[in-house]
N, C-alpha and C. Protein backbone atom coordinates (compact mmCIF):
# COMPACT_ATOMS: atom_id res chain seq x y z
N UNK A 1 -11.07 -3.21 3.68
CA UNK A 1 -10.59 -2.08 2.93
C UNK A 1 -10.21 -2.55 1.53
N UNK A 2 -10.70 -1.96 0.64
CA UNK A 2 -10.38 -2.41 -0.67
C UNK A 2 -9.04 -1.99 -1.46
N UNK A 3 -8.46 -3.27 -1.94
CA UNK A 3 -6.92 -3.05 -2.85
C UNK A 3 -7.32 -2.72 -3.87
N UNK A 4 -6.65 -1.04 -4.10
CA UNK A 4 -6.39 -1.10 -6.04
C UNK A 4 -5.15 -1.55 -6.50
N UNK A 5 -5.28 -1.72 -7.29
CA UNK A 5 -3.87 -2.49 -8.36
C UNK A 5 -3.42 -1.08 -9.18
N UNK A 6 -2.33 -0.73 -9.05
CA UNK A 6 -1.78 0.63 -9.47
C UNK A 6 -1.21 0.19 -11.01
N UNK A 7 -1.20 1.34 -11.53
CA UNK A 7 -1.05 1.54 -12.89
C UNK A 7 0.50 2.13 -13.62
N UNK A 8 1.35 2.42 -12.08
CA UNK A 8 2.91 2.60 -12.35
C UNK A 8 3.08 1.47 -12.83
N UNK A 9 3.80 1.84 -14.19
CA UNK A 9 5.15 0.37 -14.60
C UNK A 9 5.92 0.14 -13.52
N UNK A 10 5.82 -1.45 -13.92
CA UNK A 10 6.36 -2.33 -12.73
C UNK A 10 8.25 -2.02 -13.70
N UNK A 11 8.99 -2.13 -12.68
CA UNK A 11 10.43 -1.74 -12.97
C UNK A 11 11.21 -2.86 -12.51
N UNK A 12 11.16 -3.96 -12.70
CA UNK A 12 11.63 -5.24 -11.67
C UNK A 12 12.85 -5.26 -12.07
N UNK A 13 13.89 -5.98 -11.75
CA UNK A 13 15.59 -5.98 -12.06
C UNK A 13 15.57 -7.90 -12.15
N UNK A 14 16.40 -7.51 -13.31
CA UNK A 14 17.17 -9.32 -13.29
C UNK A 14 17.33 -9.77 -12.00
N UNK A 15 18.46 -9.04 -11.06
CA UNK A 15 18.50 -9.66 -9.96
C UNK A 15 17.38 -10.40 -8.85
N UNK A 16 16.36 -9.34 -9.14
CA UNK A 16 15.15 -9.49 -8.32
C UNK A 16 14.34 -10.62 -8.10
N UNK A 17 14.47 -10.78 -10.34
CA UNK A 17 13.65 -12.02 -10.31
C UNK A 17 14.51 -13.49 -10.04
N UNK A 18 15.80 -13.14 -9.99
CA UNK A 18 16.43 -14.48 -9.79
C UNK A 18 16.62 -14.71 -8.09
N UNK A 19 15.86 -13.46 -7.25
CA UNK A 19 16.09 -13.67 -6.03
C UNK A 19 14.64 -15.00 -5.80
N UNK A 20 13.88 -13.64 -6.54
CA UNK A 20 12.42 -15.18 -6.22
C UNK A 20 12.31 -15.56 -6.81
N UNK A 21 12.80 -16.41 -7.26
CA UNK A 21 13.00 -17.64 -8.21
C UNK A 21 13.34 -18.97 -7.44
N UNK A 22 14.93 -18.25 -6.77
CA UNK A 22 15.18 -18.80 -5.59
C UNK A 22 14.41 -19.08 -4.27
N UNK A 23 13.89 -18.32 -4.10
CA UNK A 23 12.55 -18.48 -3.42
C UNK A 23 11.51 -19.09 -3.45
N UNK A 24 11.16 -19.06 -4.51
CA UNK A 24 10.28 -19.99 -4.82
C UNK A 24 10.39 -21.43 -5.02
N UNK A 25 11.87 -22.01 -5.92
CA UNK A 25 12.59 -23.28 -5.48
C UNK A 25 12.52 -23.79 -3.90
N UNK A 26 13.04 -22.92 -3.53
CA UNK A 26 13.19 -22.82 -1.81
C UNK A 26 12.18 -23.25 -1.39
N UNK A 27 11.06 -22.60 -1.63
CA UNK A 27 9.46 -23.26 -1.00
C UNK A 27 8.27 -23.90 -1.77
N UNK A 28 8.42 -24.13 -2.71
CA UNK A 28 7.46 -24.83 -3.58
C UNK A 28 6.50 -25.66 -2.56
N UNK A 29 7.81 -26.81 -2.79
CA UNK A 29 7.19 -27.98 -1.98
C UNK A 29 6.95 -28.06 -0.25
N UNK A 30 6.89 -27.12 0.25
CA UNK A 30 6.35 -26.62 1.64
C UNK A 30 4.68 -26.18 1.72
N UNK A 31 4.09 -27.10 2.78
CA UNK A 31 2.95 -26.41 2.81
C UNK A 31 2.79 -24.97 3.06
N UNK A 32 1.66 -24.64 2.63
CA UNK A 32 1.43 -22.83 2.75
C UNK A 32 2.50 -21.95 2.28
N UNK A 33 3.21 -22.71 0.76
CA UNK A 33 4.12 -22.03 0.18
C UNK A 33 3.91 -20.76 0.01
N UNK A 34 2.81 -20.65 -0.75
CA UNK A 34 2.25 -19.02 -1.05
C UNK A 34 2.44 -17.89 -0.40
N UNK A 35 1.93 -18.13 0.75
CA UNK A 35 2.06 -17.02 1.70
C UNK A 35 3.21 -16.65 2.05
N UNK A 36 4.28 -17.73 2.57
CA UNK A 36 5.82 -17.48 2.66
C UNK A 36 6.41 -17.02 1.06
N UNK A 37 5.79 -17.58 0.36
CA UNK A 37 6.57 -16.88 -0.94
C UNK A 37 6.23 -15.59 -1.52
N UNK A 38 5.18 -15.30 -1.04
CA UNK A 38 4.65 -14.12 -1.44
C UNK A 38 4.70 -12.70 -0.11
N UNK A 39 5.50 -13.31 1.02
CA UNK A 39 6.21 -12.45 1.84
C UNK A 39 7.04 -11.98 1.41
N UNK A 40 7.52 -13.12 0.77
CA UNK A 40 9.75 -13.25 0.85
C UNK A 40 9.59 -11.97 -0.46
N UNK A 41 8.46 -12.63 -1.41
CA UNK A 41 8.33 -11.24 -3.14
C UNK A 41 8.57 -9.78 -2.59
N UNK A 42 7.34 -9.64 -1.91
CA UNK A 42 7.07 -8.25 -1.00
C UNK A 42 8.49 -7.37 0.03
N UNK A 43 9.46 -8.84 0.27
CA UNK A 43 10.53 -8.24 1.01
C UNK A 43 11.72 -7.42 -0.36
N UNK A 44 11.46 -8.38 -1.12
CA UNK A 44 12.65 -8.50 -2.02
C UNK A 44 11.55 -6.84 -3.80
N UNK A 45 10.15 -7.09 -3.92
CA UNK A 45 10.23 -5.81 -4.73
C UNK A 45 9.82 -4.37 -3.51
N UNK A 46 9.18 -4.99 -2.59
CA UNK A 46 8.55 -3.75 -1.74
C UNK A 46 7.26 -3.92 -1.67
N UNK A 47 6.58 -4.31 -2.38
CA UNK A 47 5.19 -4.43 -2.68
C UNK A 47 5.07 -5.67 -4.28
N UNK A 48 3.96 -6.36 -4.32
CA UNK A 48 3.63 -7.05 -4.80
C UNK A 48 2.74 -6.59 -6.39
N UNK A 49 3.53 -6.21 -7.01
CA UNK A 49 2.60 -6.18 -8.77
C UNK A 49 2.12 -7.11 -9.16
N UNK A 50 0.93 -6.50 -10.02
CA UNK A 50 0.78 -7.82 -11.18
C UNK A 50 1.60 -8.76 -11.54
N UNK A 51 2.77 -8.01 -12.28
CA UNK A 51 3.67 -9.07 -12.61
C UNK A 51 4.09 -10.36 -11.74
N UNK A 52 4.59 -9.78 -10.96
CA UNK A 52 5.31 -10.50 -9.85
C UNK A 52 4.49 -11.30 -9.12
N UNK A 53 2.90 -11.18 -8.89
CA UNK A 53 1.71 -12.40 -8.79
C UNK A 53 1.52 -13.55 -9.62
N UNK A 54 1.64 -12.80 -11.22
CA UNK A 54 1.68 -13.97 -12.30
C UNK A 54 2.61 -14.83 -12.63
N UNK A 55 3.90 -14.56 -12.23
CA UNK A 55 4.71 -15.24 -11.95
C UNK A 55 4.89 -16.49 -11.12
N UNK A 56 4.47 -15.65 -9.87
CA UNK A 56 4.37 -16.72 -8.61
C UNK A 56 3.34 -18.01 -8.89
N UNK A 57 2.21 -17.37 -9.98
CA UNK A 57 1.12 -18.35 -9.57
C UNK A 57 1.66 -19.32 -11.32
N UNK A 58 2.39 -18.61 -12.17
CA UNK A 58 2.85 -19.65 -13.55
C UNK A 58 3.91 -20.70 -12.48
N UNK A 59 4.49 -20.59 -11.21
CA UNK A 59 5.62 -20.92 -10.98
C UNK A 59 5.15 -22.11 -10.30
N UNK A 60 3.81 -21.72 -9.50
CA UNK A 60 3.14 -22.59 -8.51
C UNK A 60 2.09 -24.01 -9.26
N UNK A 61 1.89 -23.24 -10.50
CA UNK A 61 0.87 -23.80 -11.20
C UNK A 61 -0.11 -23.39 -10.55
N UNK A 62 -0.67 -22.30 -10.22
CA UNK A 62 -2.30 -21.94 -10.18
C UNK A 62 -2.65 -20.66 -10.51
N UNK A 63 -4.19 -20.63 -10.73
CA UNK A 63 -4.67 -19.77 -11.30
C UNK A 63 -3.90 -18.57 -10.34
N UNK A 64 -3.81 -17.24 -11.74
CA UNK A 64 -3.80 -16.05 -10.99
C UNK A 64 -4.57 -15.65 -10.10
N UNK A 65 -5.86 -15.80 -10.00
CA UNK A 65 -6.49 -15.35 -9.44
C UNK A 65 -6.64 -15.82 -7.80
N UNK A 66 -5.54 -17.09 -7.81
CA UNK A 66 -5.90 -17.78 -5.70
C UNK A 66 -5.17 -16.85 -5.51
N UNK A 67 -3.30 -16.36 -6.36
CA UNK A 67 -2.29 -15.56 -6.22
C UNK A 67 -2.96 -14.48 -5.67
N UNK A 68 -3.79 -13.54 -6.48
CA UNK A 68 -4.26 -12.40 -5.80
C UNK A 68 -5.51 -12.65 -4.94
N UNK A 69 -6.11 -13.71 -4.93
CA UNK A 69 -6.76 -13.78 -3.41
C UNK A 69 -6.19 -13.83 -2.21
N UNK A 70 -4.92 -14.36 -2.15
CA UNK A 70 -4.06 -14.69 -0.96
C UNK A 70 -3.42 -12.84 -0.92
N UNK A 71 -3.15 -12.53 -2.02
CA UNK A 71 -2.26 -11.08 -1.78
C UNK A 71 -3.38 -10.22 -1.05
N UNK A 72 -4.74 -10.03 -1.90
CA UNK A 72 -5.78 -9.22 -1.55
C UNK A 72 -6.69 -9.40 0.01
N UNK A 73 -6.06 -10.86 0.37
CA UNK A 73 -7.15 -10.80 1.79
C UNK A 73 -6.34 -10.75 3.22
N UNK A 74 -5.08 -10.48 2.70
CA UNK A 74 -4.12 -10.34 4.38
C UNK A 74 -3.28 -8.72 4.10
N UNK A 75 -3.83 -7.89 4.69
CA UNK A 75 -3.44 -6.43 5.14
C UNK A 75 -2.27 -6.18 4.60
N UNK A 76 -1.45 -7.27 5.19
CA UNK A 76 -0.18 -7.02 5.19
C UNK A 76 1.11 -6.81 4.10
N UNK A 77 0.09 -7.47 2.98
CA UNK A 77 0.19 -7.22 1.46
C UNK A 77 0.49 -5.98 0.64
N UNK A 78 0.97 -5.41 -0.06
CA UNK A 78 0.96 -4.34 -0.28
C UNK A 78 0.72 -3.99 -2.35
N UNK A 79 -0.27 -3.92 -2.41
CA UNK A 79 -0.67 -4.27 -4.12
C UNK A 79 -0.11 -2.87 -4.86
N UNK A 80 0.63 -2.14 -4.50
CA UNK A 80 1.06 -0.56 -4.74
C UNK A 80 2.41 -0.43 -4.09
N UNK A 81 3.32 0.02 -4.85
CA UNK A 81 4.27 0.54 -4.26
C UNK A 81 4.07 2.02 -3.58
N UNK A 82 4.99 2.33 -2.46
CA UNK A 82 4.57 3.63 -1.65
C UNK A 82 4.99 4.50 -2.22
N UNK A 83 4.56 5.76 -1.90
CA UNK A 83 5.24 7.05 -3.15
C UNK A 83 6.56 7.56 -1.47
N UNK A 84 7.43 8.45 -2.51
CA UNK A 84 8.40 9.15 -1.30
C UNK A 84 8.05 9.91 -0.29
N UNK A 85 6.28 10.22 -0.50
CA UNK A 85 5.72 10.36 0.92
C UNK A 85 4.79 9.83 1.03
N UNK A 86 4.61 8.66 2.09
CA UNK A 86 3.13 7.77 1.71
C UNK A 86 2.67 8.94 2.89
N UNK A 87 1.19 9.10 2.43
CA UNK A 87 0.21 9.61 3.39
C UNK A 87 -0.81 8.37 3.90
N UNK A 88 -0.83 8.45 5.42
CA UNK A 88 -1.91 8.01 6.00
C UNK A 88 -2.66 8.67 6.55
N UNK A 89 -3.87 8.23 6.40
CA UNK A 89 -5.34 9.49 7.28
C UNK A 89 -6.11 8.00 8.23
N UNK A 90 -5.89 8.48 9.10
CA UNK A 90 -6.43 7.37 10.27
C UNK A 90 -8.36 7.37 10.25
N UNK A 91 -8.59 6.33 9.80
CA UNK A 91 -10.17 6.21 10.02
C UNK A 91 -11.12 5.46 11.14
N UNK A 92 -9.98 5.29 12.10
CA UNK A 92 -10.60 4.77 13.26
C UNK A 92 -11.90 5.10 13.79
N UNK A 93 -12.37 4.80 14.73
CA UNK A 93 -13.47 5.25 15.20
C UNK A 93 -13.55 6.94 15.71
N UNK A 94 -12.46 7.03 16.52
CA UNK A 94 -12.41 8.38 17.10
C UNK A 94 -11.74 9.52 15.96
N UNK A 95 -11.34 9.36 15.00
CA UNK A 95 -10.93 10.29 14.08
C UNK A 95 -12.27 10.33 12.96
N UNK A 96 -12.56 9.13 12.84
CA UNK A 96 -13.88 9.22 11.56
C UNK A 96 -14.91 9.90 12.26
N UNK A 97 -15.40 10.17 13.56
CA UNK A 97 -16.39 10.54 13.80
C UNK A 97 -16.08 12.52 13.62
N UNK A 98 -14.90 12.58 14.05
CA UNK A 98 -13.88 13.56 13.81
C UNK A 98 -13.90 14.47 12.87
N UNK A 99 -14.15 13.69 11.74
CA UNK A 99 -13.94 14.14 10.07
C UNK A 99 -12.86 13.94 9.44
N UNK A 100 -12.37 12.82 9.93
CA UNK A 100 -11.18 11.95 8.66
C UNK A 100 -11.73 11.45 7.67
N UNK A 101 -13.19 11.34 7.12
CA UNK A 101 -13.60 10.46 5.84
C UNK A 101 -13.54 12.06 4.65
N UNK A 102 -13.77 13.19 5.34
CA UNK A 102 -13.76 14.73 5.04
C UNK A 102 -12.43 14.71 4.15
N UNK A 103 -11.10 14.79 5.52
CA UNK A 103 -10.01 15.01 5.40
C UNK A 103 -9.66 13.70 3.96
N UNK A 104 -10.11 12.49 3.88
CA UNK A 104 -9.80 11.47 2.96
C UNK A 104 -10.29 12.14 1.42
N UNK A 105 -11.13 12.32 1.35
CA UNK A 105 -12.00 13.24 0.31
C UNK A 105 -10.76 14.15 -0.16
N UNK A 106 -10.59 14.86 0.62
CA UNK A 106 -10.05 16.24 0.44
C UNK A 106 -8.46 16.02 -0.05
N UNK A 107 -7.96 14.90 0.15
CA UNK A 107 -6.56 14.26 -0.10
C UNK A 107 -6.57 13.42 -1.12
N UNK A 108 -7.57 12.64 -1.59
CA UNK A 108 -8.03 12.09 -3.01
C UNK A 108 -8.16 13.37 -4.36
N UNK A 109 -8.63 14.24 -3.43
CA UNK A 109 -9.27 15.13 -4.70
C UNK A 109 -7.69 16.08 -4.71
N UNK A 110 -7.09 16.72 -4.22
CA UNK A 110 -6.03 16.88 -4.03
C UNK A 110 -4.65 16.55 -4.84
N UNK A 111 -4.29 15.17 -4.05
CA UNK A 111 -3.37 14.46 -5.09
C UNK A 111 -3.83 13.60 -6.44
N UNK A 112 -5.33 13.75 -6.77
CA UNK A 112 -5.81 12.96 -8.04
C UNK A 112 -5.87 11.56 -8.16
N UNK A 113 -5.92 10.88 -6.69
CA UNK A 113 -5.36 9.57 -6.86
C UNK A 113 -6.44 9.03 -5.43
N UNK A 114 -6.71 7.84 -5.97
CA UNK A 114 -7.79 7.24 -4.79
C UNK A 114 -6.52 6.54 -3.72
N UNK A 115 -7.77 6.30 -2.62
CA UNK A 115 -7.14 5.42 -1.43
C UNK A 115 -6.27 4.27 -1.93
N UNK A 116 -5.18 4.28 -1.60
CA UNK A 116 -4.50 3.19 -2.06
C UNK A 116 -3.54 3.21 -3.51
N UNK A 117 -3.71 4.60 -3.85
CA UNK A 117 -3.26 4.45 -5.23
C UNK A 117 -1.71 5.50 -5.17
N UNK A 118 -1.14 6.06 -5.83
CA UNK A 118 0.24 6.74 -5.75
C UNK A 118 -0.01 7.46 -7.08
N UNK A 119 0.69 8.87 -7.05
CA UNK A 119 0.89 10.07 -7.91
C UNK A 119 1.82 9.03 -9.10
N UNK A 120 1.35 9.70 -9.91
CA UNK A 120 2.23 9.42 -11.63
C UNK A 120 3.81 9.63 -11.42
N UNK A 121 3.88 10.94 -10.25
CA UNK A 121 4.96 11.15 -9.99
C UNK A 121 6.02 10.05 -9.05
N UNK A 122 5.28 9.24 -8.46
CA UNK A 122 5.77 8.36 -7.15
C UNK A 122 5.99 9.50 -5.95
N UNK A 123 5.50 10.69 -5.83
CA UNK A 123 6.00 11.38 -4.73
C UNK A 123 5.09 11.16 -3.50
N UNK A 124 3.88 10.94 -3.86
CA UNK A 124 2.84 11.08 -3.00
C UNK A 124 1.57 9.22 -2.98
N UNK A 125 2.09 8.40 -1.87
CA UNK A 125 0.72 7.60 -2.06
C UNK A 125 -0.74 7.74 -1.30
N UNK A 126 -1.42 7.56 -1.05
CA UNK A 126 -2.61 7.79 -0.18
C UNK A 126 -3.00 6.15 0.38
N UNK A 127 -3.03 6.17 1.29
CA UNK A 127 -3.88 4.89 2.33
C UNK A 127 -4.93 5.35 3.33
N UNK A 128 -5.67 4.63 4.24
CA UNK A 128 -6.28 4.85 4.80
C UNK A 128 -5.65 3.67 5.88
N UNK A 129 -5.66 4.24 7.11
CA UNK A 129 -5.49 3.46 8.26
C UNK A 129 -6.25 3.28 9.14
N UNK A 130 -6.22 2.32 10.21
CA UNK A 130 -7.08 1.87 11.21
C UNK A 130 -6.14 2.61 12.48
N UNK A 131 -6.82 2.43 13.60
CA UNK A 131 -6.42 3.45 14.47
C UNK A 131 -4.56 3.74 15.13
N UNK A 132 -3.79 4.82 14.79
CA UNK A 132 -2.38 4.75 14.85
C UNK A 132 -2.25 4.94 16.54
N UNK A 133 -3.42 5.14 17.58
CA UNK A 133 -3.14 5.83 18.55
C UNK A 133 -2.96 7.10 19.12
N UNK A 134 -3.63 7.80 18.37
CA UNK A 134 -3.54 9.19 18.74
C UNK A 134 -4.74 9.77 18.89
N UNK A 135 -5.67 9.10 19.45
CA UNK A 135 -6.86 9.88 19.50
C UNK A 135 -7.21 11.08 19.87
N UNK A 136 -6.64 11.66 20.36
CA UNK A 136 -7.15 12.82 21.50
C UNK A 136 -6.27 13.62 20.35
N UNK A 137 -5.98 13.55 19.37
CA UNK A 137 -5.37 14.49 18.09
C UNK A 137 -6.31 14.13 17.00
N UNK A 138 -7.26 13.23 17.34
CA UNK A 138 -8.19 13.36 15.69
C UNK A 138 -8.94 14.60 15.62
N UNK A 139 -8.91 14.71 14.21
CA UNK A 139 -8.73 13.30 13.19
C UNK A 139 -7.03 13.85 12.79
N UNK A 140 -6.56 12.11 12.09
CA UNK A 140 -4.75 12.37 12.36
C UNK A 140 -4.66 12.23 10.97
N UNK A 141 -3.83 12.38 10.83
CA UNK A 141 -2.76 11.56 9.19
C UNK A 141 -1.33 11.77 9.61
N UNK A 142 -0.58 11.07 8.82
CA UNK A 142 0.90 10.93 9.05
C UNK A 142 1.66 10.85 7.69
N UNK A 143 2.38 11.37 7.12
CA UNK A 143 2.93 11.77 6.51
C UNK A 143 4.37 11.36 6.63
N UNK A 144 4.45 10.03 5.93
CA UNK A 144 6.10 9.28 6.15
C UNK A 144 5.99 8.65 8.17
N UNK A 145 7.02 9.93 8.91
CA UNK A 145 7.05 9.67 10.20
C UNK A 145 6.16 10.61 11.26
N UNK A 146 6.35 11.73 10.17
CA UNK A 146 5.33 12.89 10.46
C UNK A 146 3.94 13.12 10.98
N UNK A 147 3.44 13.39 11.93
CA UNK A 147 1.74 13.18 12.32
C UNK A 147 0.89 14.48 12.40
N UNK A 148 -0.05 14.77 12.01
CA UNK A 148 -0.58 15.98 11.72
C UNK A 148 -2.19 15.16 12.70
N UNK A 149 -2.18 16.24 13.78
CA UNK A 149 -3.68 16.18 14.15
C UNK A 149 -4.24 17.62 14.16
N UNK A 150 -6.07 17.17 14.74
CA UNK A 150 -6.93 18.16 15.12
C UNK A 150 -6.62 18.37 13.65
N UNK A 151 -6.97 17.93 12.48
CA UNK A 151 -7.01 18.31 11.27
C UNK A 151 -8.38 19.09 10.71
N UNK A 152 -8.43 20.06 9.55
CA UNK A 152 -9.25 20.54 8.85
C UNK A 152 -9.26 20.59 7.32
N UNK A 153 -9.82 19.97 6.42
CA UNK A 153 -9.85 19.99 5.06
C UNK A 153 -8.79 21.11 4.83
N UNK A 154 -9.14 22.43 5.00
CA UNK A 154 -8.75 24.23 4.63
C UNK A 154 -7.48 23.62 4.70
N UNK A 155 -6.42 23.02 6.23
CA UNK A 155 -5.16 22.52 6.22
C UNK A 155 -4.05 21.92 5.47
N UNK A 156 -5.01 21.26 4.62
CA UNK A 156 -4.07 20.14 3.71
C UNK A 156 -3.02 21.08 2.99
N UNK A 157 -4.01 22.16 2.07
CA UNK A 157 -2.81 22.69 0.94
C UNK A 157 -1.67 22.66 1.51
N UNK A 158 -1.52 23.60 2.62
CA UNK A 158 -0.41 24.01 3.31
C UNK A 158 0.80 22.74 3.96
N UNK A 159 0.09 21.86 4.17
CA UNK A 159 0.90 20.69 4.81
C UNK A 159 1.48 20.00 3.61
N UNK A 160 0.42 19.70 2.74
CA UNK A 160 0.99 18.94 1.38
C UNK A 160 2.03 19.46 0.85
N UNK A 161 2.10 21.07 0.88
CA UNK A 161 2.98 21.73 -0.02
C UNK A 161 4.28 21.36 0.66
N UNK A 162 4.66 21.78 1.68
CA UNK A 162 6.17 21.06 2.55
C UNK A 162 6.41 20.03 2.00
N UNK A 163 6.14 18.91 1.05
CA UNK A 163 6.94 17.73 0.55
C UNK A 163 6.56 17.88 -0.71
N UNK A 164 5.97 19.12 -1.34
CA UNK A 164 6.51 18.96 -2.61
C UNK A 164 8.08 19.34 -3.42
């Protein structure tokens, strides 16, 4: 699944950066620093910016670019902060056959913002997920804690509008 790199200003706090800073002291000299340090970033901004990659990798001494190979090839990464309602649309097998790639379309074009990316506003992000377990309700999306199945494109306005 492909990471975009979002275009919200990064808003970082003094404190933040002197948390990983500390962090990074902390693990330099540990093998497979990166990955533990670039957890501990993700715990401490929420998600991992530009900034806060270039940092890690001026801190580590290496190119930016291993920084965002290591961010970009483990899931668990998050290259976007979430908006105050992240949307997920499940693309598993049993929802995509469903018409969740429909419903994905229809939620891109919608909130103006691709898979992975977040409203100007921060209210709304879009992801795409692998299967949440709900098959026999595809195709699904979830909305924060919220789960919406047996979905139809026509549906969205109406659901979207409740969290505006």
């Amino acid at each position: 699944m492909k990471k975009v790199m979002t275009s919200v200003p990064f808003k970082g706090t003094p404190e933040q950066l002197a948390e990983l800073d500390a962090v990074i002291a902390e693990n330099k000299e540990q093998p497979g620093a990166m990955l533990a340090i670039l957890q501990k970033a993700q715990d401490i901004y929420g998600y991992l910016p530009e900034e806060v990659q270039r940092h890690i990798a001026l801190a580590l001494d290496v190119p930016f670019s291993e920084v965002y190979g290591v961010a970009t090839f483990y899931a668990q990464f998050q290259l976007n902060p979430k908006g105050e309602h992240p949307v997920n649309v499940c693309l598993g097998t049993a929802c995509y056959v469903k018409g969740s790639g429909k419903i994905m379309e229809k939620l891109e074009e919608m909130l103006g913002i691709p898979a992975g990316g977040i409203t100007p506003d921060l209210k709304f992000s879009l992801d795409a997920t692998r299967c949440i377990g709900a098959c026999g309700l595809a195709p699904v999306m979830t909305i924060g804690e919220d789960v919406y199945g047996r979905l139809e494109p026509s549906m969205l306005k109406d659901i979207i509008a409740k969290y505006q």
